[in-house]
Protein backbone atom coordinates (compact mmCIF):
# COMPACT_ATOMS: atom_id res chain seq x y z
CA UNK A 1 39.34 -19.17 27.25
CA UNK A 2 36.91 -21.70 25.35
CA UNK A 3 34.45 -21.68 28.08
CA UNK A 4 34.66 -17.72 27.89
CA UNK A 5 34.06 -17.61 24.01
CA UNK A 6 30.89 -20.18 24.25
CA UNK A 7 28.99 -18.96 27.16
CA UNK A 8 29.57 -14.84 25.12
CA UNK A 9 28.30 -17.07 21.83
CA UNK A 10 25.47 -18.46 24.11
CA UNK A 11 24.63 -15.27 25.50
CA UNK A 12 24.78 -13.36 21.73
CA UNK A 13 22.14 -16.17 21.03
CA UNK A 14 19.91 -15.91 23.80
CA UNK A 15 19.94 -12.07 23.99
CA UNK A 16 18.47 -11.92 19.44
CA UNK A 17 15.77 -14.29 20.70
CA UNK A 18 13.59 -10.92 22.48
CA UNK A 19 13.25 -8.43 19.48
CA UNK A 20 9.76 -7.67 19.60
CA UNK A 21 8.81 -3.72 19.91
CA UNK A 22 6.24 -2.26 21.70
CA UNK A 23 4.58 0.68 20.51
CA UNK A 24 3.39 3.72 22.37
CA UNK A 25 0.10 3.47 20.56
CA UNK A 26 -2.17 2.60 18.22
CA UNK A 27 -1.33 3.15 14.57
CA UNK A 28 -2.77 3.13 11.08
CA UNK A 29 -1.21 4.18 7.70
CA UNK A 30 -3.51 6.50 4.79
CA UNK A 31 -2.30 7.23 1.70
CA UNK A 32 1.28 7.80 3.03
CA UNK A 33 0.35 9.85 6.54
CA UNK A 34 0.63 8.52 10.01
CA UNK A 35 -2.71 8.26 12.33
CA UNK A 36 -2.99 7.85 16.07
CA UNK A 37 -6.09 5.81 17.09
CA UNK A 38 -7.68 7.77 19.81
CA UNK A 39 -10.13 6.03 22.18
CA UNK A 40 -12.69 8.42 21.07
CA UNK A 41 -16.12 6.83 19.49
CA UNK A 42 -17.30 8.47 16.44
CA UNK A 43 -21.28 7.78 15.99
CA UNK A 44 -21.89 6.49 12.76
CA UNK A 45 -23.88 9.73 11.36
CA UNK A 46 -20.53 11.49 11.37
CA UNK A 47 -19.26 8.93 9.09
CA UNK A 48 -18.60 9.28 5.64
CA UNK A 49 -17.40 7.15 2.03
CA UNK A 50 -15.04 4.47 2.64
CA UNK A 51 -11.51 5.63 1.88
CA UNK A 52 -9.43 2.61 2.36
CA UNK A 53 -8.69 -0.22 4.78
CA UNK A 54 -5.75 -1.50 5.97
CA UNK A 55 -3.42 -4.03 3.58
CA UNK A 56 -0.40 -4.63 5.40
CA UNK A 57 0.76 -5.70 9.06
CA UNK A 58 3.78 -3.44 10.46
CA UNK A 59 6.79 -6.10 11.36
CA UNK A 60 7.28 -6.20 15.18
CA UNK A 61 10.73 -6.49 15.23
CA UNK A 62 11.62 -4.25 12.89
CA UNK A 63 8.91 -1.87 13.07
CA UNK A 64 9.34 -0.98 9.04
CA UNK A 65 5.76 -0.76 7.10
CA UNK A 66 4.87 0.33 3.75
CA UNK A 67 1.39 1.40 2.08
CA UNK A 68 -2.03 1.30 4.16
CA UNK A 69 -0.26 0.12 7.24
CA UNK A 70 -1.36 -0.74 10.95
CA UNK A 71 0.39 -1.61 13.86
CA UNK A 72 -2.51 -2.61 16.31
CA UNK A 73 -5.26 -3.35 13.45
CA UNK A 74 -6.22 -6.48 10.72
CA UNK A 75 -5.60 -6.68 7.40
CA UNK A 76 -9.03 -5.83 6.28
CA UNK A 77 -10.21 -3.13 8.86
CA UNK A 78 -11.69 -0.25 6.82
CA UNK A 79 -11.10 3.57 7.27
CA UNK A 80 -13.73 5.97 6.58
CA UNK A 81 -13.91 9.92 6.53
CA UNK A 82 -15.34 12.16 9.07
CA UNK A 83 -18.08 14.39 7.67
CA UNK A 84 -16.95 18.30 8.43
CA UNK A 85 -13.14 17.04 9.09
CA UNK A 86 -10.59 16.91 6.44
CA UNK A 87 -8.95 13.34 5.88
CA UNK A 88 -6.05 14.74 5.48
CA UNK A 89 -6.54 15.36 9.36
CA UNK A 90 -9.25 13.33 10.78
CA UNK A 91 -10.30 9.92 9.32
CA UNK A 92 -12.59 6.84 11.20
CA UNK A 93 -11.26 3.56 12.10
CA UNK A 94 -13.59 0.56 12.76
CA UNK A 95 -12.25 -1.73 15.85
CA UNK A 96 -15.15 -3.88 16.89
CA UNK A 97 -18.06 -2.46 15.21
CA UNK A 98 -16.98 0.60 16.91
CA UNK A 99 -15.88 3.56 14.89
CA UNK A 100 -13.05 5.31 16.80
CA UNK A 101 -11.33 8.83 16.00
CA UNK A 102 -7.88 8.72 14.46
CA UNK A 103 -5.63 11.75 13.59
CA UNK A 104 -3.00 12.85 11.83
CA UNK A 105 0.57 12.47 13.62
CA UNK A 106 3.18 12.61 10.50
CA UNK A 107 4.37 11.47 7.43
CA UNK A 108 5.40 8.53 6.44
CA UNK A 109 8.69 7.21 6.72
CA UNK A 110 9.16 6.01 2.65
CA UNK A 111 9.86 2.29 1.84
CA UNK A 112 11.15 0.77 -1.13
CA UNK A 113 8.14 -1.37 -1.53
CA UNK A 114 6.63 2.16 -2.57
CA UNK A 115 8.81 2.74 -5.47
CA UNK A 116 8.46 -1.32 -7.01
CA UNK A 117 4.65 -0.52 -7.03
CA UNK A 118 5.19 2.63 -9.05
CA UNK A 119 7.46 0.69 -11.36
CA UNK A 120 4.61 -1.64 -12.04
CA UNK A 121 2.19 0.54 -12.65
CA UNK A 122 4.15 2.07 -14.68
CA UNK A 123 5.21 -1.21 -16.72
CA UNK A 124 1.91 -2.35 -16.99
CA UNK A 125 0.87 1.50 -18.55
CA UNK A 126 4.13 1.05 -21.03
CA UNK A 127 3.19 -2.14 -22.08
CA UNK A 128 -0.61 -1.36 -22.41
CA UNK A 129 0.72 1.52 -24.91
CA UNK A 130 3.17 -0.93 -26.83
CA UNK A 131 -0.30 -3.29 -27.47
CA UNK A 132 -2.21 -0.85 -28.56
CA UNK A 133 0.86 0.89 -30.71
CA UNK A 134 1.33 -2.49 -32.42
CA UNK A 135 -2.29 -3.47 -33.20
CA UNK A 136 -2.78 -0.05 -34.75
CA UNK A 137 0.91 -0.91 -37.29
CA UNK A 138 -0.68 -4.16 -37.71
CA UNK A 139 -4.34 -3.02 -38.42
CA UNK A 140 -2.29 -0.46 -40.87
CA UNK A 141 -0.05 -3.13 -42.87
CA UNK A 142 -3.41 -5.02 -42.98
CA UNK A 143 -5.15 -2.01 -45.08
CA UNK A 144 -2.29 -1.23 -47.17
CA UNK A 145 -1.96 -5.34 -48.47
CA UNK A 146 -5.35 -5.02 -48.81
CA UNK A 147 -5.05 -2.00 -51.13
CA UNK A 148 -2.43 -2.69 -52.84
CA UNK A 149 -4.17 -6.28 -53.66
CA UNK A 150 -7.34 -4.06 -55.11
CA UNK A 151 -4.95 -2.34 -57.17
CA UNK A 152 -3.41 -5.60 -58.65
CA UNK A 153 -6.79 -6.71 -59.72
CA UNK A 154 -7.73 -3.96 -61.62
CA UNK A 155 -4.98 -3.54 -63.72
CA UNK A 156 -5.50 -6.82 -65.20
């Protein structure tokens, strides 16, 4: 019964060791929508601004991502727009110094990580305001001490 209950531990073990996905094909994340990475090379007179690049690595065995996102591409590798397409459709992805076609599959999928960048935006925004709110009281309590001292003097 022991022997039975160590080689099913031993096999649990061995069997989390291959996690890794594989994915059906190349992918990169823009401004929350999903692009497939066609093999088709874009010359570089179709090719617009820079629009973004990709920041983050998707996790193999998970497969979750979040922001500017790739699954085959750097950190680093830029996306461009396609003059006369819509990025919101069509956008240009560099892969060794060749610009390749990519379009637009789905949405996607929303992560967490999403919402704690909000919230710091956000907290830096609040606490931008609460400066600026308190140098104005301060400037304020400044003038009316100063006022108030011009006052004093001229009474006596």
């Amino acid at each position: 019964m022991k022997r039975v209950i160590g080689l099913l531990l031993f096999l649990l073990f061995l069997s989390r060791t291959a996690s890794a996905l594989s994915w059906a094909y190349a992918f990169v994340v823009y401004d929350g929508r999903v692009y497939e990475v066609l093999n088709m090379p874009i010359a570089v007179s179709e090719l617009g601004d820079v629009i973004g690049k990709v920041e983050t690595a998707v996790n193999d065995e998970t497969g979750r991502y979040y922001g500017n996102a790739s699954n085959f591409y750097e950190v680093g590798t830029e996306y461009r727009e396609v003059r006369g397409q819509s990025p919101d459709q069509v956008i240009a992805v560099e892969e060794d110094g060749v610009w390749k076609r990519a379009e637009y599959r789905f949405d996607s999928p929303y992560h967490v990580r999403e919402l704690l960048d909000l919230l710091g935006y956000v907290l830096v925004g609040v606490g931008l305001f609460g400066m600026i709110y308190l140098l104005i009281k301060w400037r304020r309590s400044l003038r009316k001490r100063d006022f108030s001292s011009d006052e004093t003097g001229r009474d006596s």
